[in-house]
C-alpha atoms as a PDB file:
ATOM      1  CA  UNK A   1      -2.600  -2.971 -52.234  1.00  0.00           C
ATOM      2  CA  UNK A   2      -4.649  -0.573 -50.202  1.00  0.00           C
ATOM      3  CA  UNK A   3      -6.082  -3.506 -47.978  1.00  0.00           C
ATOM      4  CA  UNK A   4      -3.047  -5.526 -47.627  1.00  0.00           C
ATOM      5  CA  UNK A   5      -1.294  -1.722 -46.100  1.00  0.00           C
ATOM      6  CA  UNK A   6      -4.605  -1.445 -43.939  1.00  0.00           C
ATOM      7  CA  UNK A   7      -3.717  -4.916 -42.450  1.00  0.00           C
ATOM      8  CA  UNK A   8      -0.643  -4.102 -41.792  1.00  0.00           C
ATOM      9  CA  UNK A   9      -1.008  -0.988 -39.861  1.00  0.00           C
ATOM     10  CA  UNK A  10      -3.905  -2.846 -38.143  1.00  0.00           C
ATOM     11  CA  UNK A  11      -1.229  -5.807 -37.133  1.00  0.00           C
ATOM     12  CA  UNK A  12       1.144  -3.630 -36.174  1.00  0.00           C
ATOM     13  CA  UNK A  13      -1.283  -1.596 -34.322  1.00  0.00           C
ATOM     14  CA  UNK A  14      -2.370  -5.017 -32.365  1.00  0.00           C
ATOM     15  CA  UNK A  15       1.218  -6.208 -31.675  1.00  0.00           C
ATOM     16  CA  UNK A  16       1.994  -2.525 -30.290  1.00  0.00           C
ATOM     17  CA  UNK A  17      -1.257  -2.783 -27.600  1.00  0.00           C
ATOM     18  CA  UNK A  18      -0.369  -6.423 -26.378  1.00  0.00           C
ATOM     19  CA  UNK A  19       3.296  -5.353 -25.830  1.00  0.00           C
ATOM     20  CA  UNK A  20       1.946  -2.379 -23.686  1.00  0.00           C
ATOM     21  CA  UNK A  21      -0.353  -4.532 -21.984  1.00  0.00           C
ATOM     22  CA  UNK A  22       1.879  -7.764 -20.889  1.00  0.00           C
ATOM     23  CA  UNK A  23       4.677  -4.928 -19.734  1.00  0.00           C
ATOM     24  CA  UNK A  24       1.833  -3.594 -17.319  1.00  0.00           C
ATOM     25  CA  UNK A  25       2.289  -6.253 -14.331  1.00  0.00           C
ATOM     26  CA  UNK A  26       5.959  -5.728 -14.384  1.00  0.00           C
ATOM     27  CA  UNK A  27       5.607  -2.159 -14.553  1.00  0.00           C
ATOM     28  CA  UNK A  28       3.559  -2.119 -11.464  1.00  0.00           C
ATOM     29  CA  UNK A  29       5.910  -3.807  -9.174  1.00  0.00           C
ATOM     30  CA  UNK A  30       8.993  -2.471 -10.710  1.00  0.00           C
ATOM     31  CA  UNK A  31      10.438   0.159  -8.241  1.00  0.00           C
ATOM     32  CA  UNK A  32      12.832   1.403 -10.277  1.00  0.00           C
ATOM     33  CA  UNK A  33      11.790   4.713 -11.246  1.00  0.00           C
ATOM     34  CA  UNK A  34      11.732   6.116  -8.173  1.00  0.00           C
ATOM     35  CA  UNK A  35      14.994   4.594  -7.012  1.00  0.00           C
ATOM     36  CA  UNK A  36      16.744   7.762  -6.962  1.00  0.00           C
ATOM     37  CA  UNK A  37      14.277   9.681  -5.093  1.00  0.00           C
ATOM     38  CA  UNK A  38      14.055   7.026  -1.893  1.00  0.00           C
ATOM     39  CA  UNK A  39      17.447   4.776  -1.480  1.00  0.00           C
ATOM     40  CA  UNK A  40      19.702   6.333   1.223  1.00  0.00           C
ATOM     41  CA  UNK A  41      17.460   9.153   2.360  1.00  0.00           C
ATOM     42  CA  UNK A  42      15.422   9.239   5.992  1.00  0.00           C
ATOM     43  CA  UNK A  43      11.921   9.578   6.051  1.00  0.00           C
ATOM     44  CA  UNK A  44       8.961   9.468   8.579  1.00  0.00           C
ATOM     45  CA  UNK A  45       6.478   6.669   8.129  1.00  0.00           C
ATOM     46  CA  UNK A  46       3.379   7.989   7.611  1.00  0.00           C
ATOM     47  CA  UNK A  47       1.371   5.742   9.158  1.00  0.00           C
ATOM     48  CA  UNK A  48       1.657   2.120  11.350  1.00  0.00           C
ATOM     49  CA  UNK A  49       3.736  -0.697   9.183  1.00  0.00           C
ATOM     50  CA  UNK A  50       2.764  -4.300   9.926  1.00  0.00           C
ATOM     51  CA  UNK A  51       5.361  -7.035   9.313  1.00  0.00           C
ATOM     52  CA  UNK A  52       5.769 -10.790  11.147  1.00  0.00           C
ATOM     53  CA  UNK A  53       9.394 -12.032  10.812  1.00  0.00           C
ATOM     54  CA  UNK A  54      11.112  -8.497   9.802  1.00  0.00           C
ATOM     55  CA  UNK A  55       9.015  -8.566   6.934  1.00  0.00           C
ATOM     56  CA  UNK A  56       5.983  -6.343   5.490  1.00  0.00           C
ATOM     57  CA  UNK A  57       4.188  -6.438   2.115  1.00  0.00           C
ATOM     58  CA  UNK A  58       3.073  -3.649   0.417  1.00  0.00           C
ATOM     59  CA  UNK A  59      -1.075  -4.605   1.164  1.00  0.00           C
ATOM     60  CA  UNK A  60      -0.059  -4.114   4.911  1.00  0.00           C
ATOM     61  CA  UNK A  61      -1.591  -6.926   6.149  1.00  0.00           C
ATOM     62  CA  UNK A  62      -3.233  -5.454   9.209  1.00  0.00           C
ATOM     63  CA  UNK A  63      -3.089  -9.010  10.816  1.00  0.00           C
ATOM     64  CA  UNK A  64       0.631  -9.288  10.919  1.00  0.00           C
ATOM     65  CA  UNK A  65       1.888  -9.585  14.682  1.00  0.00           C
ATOM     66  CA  UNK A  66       4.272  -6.366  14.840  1.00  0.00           C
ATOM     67  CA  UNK A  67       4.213  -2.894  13.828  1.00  0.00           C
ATOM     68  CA  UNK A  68       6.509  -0.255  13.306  1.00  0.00           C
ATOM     69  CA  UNK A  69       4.826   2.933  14.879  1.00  0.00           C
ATOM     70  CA  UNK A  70       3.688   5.992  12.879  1.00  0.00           C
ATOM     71  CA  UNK A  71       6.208   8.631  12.624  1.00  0.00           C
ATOM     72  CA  UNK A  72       9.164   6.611  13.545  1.00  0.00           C
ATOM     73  CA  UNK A  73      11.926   7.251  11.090  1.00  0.00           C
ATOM     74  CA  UNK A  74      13.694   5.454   8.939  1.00  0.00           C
ATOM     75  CA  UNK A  75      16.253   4.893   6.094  1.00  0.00           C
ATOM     76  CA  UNK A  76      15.934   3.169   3.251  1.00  0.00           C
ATOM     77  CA  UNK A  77      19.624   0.857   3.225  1.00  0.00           C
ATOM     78  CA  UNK A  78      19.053  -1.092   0.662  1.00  0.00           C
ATOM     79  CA  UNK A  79      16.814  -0.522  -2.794  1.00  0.00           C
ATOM     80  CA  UNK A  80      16.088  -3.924  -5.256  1.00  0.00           C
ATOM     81  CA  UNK A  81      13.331  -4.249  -7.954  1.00  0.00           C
ATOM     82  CA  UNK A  82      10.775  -5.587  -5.897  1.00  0.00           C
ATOM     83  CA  UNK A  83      11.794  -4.970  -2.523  1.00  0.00           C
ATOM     84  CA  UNK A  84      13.456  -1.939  -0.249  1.00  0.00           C
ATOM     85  CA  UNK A  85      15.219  -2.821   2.979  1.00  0.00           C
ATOM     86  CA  UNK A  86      14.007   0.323   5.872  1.00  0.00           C
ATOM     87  CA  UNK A  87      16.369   0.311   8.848  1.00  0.00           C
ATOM     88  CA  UNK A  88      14.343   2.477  12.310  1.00  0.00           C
ATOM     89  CA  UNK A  89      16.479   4.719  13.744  1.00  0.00           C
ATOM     90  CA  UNK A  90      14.573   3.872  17.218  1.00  0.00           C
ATOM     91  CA  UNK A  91      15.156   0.438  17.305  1.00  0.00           C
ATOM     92  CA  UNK A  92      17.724  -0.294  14.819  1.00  0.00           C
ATOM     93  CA  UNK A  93      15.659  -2.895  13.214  1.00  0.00           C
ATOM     94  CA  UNK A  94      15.696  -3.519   9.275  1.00  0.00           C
ATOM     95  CA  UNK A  95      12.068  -4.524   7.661  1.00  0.00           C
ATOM     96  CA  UNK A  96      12.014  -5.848   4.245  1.00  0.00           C
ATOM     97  CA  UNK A  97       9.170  -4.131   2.686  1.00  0.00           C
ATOM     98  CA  UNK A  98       8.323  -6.155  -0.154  1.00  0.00           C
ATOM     99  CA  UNK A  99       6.582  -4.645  -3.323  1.00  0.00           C
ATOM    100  CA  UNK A 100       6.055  -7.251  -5.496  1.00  0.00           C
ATOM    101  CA  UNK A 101       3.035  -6.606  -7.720  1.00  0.00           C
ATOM    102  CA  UNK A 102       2.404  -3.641  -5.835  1.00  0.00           C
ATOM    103  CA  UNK A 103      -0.787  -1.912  -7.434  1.00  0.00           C
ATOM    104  CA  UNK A 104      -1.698   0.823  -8.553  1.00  0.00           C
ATOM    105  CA  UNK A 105       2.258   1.610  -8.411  1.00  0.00           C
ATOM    106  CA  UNK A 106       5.146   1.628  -6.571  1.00  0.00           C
ATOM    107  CA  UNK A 107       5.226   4.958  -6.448  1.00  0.00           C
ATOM    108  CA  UNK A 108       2.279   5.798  -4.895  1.00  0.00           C
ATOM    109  CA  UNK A 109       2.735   2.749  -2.080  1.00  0.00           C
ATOM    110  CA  UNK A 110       6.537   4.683  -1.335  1.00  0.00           C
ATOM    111  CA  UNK A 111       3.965   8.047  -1.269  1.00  0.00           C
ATOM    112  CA  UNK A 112       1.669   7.198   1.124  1.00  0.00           C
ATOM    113  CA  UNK A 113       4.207   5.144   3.204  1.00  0.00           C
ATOM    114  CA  UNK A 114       7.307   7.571   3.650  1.00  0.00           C
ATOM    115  CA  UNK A 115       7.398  11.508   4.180  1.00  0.00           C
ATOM    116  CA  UNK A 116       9.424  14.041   5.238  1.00  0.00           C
ATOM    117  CA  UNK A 117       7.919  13.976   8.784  1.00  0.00           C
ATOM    118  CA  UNK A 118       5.293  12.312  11.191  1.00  0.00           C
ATOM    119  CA  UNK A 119       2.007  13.381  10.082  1.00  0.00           C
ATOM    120  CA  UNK A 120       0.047  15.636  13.112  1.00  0.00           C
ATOM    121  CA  UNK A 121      -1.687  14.125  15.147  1.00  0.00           C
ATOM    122  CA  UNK A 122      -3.982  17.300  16.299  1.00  0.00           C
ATOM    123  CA  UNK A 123      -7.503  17.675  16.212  1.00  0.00           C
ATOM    124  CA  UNK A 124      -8.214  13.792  16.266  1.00  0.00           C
ATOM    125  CA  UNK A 125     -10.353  12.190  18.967  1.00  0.00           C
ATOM    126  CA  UNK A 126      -9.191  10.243  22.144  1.00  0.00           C
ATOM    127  CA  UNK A 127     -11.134   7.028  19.823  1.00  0.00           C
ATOM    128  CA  UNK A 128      -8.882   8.055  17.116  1.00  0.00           C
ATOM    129  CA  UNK A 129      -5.337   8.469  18.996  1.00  0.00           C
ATOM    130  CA  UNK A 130      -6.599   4.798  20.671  1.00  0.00           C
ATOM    131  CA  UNK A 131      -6.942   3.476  17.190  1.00  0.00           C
ATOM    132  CA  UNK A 132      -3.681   5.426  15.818  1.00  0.00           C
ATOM    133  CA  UNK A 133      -1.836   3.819  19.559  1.00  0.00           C
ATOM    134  CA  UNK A 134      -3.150   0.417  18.876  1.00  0.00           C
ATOM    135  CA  UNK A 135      -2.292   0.192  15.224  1.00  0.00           C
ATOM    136  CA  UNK A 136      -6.040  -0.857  14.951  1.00  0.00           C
ATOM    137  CA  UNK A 137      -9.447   0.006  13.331  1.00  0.00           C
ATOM    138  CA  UNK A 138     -12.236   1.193  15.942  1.00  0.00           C
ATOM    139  CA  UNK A 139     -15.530   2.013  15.592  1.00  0.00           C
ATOM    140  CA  UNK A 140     -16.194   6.114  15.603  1.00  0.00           C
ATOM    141  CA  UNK A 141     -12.329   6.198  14.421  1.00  0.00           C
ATOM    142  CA  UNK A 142     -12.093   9.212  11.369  1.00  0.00           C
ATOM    143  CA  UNK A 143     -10.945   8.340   8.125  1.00  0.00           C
ATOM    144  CA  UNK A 144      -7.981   9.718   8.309  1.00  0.00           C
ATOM    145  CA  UNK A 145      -7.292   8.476  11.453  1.00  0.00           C
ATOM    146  CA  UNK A 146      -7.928   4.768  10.103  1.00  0.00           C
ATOM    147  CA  UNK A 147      -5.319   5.461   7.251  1.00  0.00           C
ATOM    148  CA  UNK A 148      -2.884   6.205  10.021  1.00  0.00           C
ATOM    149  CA  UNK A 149      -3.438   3.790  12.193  1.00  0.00           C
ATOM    150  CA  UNK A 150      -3.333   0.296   9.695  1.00  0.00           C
ATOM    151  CA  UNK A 151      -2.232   2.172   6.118  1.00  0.00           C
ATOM    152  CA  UNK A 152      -4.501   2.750   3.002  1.00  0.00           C
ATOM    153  CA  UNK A 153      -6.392  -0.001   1.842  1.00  0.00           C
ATOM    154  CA  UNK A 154      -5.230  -1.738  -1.175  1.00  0.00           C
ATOM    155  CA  UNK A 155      -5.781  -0.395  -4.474  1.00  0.00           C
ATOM    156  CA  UNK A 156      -6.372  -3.883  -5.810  1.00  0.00           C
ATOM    157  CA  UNK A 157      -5.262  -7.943  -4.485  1.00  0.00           C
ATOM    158  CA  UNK A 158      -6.377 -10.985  -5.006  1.00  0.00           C
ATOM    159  CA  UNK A 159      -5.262 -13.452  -2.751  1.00  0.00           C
ATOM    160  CA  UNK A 160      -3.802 -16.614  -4.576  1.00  0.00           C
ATOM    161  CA  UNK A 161      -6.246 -19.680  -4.836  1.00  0.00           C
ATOM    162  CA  UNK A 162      -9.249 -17.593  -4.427  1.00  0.00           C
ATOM    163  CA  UNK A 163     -11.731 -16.098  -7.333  1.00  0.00           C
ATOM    164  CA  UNK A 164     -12.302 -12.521  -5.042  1.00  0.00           C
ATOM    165  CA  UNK A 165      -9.892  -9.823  -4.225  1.00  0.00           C
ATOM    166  CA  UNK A 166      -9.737  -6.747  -2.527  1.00  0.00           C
ATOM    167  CA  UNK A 167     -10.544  -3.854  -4.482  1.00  0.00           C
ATOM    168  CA  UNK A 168     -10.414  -0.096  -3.302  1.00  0.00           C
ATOM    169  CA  UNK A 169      -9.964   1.895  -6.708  1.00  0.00           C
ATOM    170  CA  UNK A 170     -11.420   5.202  -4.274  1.00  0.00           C
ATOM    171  CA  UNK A 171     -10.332   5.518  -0.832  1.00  0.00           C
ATOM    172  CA  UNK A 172     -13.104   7.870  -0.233  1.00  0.00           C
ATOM    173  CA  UNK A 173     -15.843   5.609  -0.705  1.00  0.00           C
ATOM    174  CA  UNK A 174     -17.883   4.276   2.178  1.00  0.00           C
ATOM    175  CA  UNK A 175     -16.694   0.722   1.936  1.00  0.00           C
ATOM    176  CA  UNK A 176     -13.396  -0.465   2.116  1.00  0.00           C
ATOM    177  CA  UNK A 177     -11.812  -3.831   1.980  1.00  0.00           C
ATOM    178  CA  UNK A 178      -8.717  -4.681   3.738  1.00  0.00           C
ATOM    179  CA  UNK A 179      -6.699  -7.698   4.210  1.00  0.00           C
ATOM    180  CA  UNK A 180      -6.268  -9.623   7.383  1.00  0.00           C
ATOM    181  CA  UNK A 181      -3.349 -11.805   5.883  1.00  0.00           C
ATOM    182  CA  UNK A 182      -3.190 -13.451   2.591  1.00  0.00           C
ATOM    183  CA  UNK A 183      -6.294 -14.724   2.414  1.00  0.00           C
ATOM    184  CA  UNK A 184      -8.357 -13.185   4.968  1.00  0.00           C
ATOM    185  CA  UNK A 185     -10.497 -10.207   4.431  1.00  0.00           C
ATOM    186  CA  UNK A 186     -11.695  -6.985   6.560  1.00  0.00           C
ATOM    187  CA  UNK A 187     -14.267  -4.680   5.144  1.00  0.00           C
ATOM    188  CA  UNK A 188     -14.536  -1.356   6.888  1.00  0.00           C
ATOM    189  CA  UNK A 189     -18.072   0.457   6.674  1.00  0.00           C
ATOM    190  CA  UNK A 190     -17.879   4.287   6.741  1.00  0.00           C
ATOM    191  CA  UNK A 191     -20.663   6.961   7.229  1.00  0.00           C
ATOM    192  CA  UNK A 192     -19.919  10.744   7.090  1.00  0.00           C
ATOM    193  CA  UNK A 193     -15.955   9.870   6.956  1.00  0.00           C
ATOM    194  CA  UNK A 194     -16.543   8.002  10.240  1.00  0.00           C
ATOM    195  CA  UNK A 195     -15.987   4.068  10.697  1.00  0.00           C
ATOM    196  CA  UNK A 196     -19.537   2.884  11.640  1.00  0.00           C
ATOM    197  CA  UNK A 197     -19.145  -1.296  11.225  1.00  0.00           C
ATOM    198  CA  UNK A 198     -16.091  -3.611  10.927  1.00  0.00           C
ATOM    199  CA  UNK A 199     -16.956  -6.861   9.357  1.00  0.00           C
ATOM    200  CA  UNK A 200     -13.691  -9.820   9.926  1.00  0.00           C
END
Protein backbone atom coordinates (compact mmCIF):
# COMPACT_ATOMS: atom_id res chain seq x y z
CA UNK A 1 0.00 0.00 0.00
CA UNK A 2 2.87 2.19 1.03
CA UNK A 3 4.56 1.83 -2.52
CA UNK A 4 1.57 2.01 -4.63
CA UNK A 5 0.88 5.84 -2.46
CA UNK A 6 4.71 6.56 -3.16
CA UNK A 7 3.92 6.11 -6.93
CA UNK A 8 1.34 8.08 -6.86
CA UNK A 9 2.68 11.14 -5.32
CA UNK A 10 5.72 10.49 -7.58
CA UNK A 11 3.17 10.54 -10.81
CA UNK A 12 1.51 13.25 -9.72
CA UNK A 13 4.63 14.98 -8.86
CA UNK A 14 5.85 14.27 -12.70
CA UNK A 15 2.55 15.34 -14.35
CA UNK A 16 2.71 18.67 -12.12
CA UNK A 17 6.60 19.52 -13.57
CA UNK A 18 5.70 18.78 -17.33
CA UNK A 19 2.56 21.00 -17.04
CA UNK A 20 4.88 23.82 -15.65
CA UNK A 21 7.32 23.20 -18.19
CA UNK A 22 5.17 23.02 -21.65
CA UNK A 23 3.26 26.38 -20.16
CA UNK A 24 6.86 28.03 -20.17
CA UNK A 25 7.06 29.03 -24.06
CA UNK A 26 3.65 30.49 -23.88
CA UNK A 27 4.37 32.19 -20.80
CA UNK A 28 7.28 33.91 -22.31
CA UNK A 29 5.59 35.53 -25.17
CA UNK A 30 2.37 36.10 -23.45
CA UNK A 31 2.12 39.92 -22.75
CA UNK A 32 -0.63 39.82 -20.78
CA UNK A 33 0.45 40.53 -17.41
CA UNK A 34 1.66 43.64 -17.94
CA UNK A 35 -1.23 44.79 -20.11
CA UNK A 36 -2.47 47.13 -17.64
CA UNK A 37 0.68 48.80 -16.89
CA UNK A 38 1.58 49.75 -20.84
CA UNK A 39 -1.75 49.96 -23.21
CA UNK A 40 -2.82 53.64 -23.59
CA UNK A 41 -0.01 55.31 -21.70
CA UNK A 42 3.07 57.48 -23.47
CA UNK A 43 6.43 56.55 -22.95
CA UNK A 44 10.00 57.45 -24.21
CA UNK A 45 11.85 54.76 -26.08
CA UNK A 46 14.76 54.05 -24.46
CA UNK A 47 16.86 53.35 -27.02
CA UNK A 48 16.85 53.16 -31.26
CA UNK A 49 13.86 50.65 -32.56
CA UNK A 50 14.56 48.94 -35.88
CA UNK A 51 11.59 47.83 -38.02
CA UNK A 52 11.33 47.34 -42.18
CA UNK A 53 7.66 47.60 -43.31
CA UNK A 54 6.16 49.32 -39.96
CA UNK A 55 7.21 46.38 -38.26
CA UNK A 56 9.88 45.47 -35.38
CA UNK A 57 10.48 42.23 -33.45
CA UNK A 58 11.33 42.07 -30.11
CA UNK A 59 15.35 40.75 -30.99
CA UNK A 60 15.65 44.24 -32.74
CA UNK A 61 17.13 43.15 -35.63
CA UNK A 62 19.83 45.76 -35.97
CA UNK A 63 19.77 45.11 -39.82
CA UNK A 64 16.27 46.28 -40.40
CA UNK A 65 16.25 49.43 -42.83
CA UNK A 66 14.46 52.09 -40.43
CA UNK A 67 14.62 53.19 -36.99
CA UNK A 68 12.61 54.98 -34.69
CA UNK A 69 15.09 57.37 -32.78
CA UNK A 70 15.90 57.12 -29.05
CA UNK A 71 13.77 59.20 -26.92
CA UNK A 72 11.04 59.79 -29.34
CA UNK A 73 7.74 59.16 -27.67
CA UNK A 74 5.17 57.11 -28.11
CA UNK A 75 1.79 55.47 -27.20
CA UNK A 76 0.98 52.23 -27.04
CA UNK A 77 -2.78 52.17 -29.23
CA UNK A 78 -3.30 48.95 -29.38
CA UNK A 79 -2.23 45.86 -26.82
CA UNK A 80 -2.74 41.87 -28.23
CA UNK A 81 -1.05 38.70 -26.79
CA UNK A 82 1.84 38.70 -28.84
CA UNK A 83 2.03 41.98 -30.27
CA UNK A 84 1.57 45.93 -29.14
CA UNK A 85 0.83 48.52 -31.80
CA UNK A 86 3.27 52.06 -30.69
CA UNK A 87 2.00 55.13 -32.53
CA UNK A 88 5.27 58.30 -32.49
CA UNK A 89 3.99 61.34 -31.59
CA UNK A 90 6.78 62.92 -34.07
CA UNK A 91 5.84 61.31 -37.01
CA UNK A 92 2.55 59.85 -36.44
CA UNK A 93 3.66 56.51 -37.55
CA UNK A 94 2.30 53.15 -35.90
CA UNK A 95 5.07 50.15 -35.55
CA UNK A 96 3.87 46.78 -34.76
CA UNK A 97 6.26 45.58 -32.25
CA UNK A 98 5.90 42.00 -32.29
CA UNK A 99 6.72 39.81 -29.15
CA UNK A 100 6.20 36.54 -30.07
CA UNK A 101 8.41 34.18 -28.07
CA UNK A 102 9.97 37.03 -26.60
CA UNK A 103 12.67 35.69 -24.03
CA UNK A 104 13.51 36.01 -21.07
CA UNK A 105 9.93 37.86 -20.81
CA UNK A 106 7.81 40.25 -22.04
CA UNK A 107 8.18 42.18 -19.35
CA UNK A 108 11.55 42.86 -19.28
CA UNK A 109 11.64 43.52 -23.40
CA UNK A 110 8.54 46.40 -22.50
CA UNK A 111 11.39 47.44 -19.55
CA UNK A 112 14.21 48.05 -21.39
CA UNK A 113 12.23 49.38 -24.45
CA UNK A 114 9.75 52.07 -22.93
CA UNK A 115 10.32 54.66 -19.96
CA UNK A 116 9.06 57.52 -18.60
CA UNK A 117 11.60 59.72 -20.50
CA UNK A 118 14.63 59.80 -23.00
CA UNK A 119 17.50 58.43 -21.24
CA UNK A 120 20.58 61.35 -20.89
CA UNK A 121 22.67 61.52 -23.13
CA UNK A 122 25.58 63.37 -20.96
CA UNK A 123 28.91 62.34 -20.32
CA UNK A 124 29.12 60.03 -23.52
CA UNK A 125 31.80 60.53 -26.17
CA UNK A 126 31.47 62.30 -29.63
CA UNK A 127 32.17 58.12 -30.86
CA UNK A 128 29.32 57.34 -28.69
CA UNK A 129 26.63 60.19 -29.67
CA UNK A 130 27.90 59.06 -33.54
CA UNK A 131 26.95 55.55 -32.69
CA UNK A 132 23.69 56.63 -30.57
CA UNK A 133 22.95 59.25 -34.11
CA UNK A 134 23.55 56.44 -36.45
CA UNK A 135 21.55 53.78 -34.69
CA UNK A 136 24.86 51.76 -35.11
CA UNK A 137 27.66 49.85 -33.23
CA UNK A 138 31.25 51.59 -33.47
CA UNK A 139 34.34 50.67 -32.34
CA UNK A 140 35.47 52.69 -28.89
CA UNK A 141 31.47 53.11 -28.47
CA UNK A 142 30.65 52.48 -24.30
CA UNK A 143 28.43 49.88 -23.32
CA UNK A 144 25.87 51.76 -22.52
CA UNK A 145 26.07 53.73 -25.34
CA UNK A 146 25.78 50.46 -27.62
CA UNK A 147 22.51 49.51 -25.67
CA UNK A 148 21.19 52.86 -26.78
CA UNK A 149 22.11 53.03 -29.94
CA UNK A 150 20.79 49.24 -31.46
CA UNK A 151 18.84 47.87 -28.02
CA UNK A 152 20.06 45.03 -25.64
CA UNK A 153 21.13 42.01 -27.13
CA UNK A 154 18.86 39.13 -26.99
CA UNK A 155 18.50 37.14 -24.01
CA UNK A 156 18.20 34.01 -26.12
CA UNK A 157 17.08 33.19 -30.31
CA UNK A 158 17.59 30.76 -32.46
CA UNK A 159 16.95 31.52 -35.84
CA UNK A 160 14.61 28.88 -37.57
CA UNK A 161 16.45 26.20 -39.77
CA UNK A 162 19.66 26.65 -38.03
CA UNK A 163 21.25 24.41 -34.99
CA UNK A 164 22.96 27.93 -33.25
CA UNK A 165 21.28 30.83 -31.65
CA UNK A 166 22.06 33.86 -30.05
CA UNK A 167 22.55 33.67 -26.50
CA UNK A 168 23.26 36.66 -24.05
CA UNK A 169 22.00 35.27 -20.55
CA UNK A 170 24.55 38.47 -19.04
CA UNK A 171 24.66 41.65 -20.76
CA UNK A 172 27.74 42.48 -18.92
CA UNK A 173 29.89 39.97 -20.32
CA UNK A 174 32.56 40.79 -22.86
CA UNK A 175 30.93 39.06 -25.77
CA UNK A 176 27.74 39.65 -27.11
CA UNK A 177 25.80 38.23 -29.96
CA UNK A 178 23.34 40.15 -31.88
CA UNK A 179 21.23 39.54 -34.80
CA UNK A 180 21.59 41.08 -38.18
CA UNK A 181 18.10 39.70 -39.40
CA UNK A 182 16.71 36.33 -38.95
CA UNK A 183 19.41 34.47 -39.67
CA UNK A 184 22.35 36.59 -39.64
CA UNK A 185 24.56 37.09 -36.70
CA UNK A 186 26.76 40.08 -35.11
CA UNK A 187 29.01 39.39 -32.22
CA UNK A 188 30.22 42.46 -30.40
CA UNK A 189 33.70 42.11 -28.50
CA UNK A 190 34.01 44.31 -25.38
CA UNK A 191 37.11 45.22 -23.21
CA UNK A 192 36.83 47.42 -20.05
CA UNK A 193 32.96 48.16 -21.01
CA UNK A 194 34.32 49.47 -24.33
CA UNK A 195 33.46 47.87 -27.89
CA UNK A 196 36.96 46.77 -29.12
CA UNK A 197 35.94 44.30 -32.39
CA UNK A 198 32.69 43.83 -34.38
CA UNK A 199 32.61 40.56 -36.14
CA UNK A 200 29.36 40.47 -39.17
Amino acid sequence: MKLNASRKIAACFAMLLLAALLALPALAGDCSSVREKYEGKTFALQHNLRFDDDEARWVNFIGAADYLDVGTKVTVTQFKPNEISLTAEVKGMTIKLDLKKATPSCAMILEHLLGPSAPSLKGFSATDLKGIKEGKMVIGMSRRALFIAVGYPPYSYKPPFRADSAVNHDPQSNELTYMKGTWDFVTVKLQNNKVIAIED
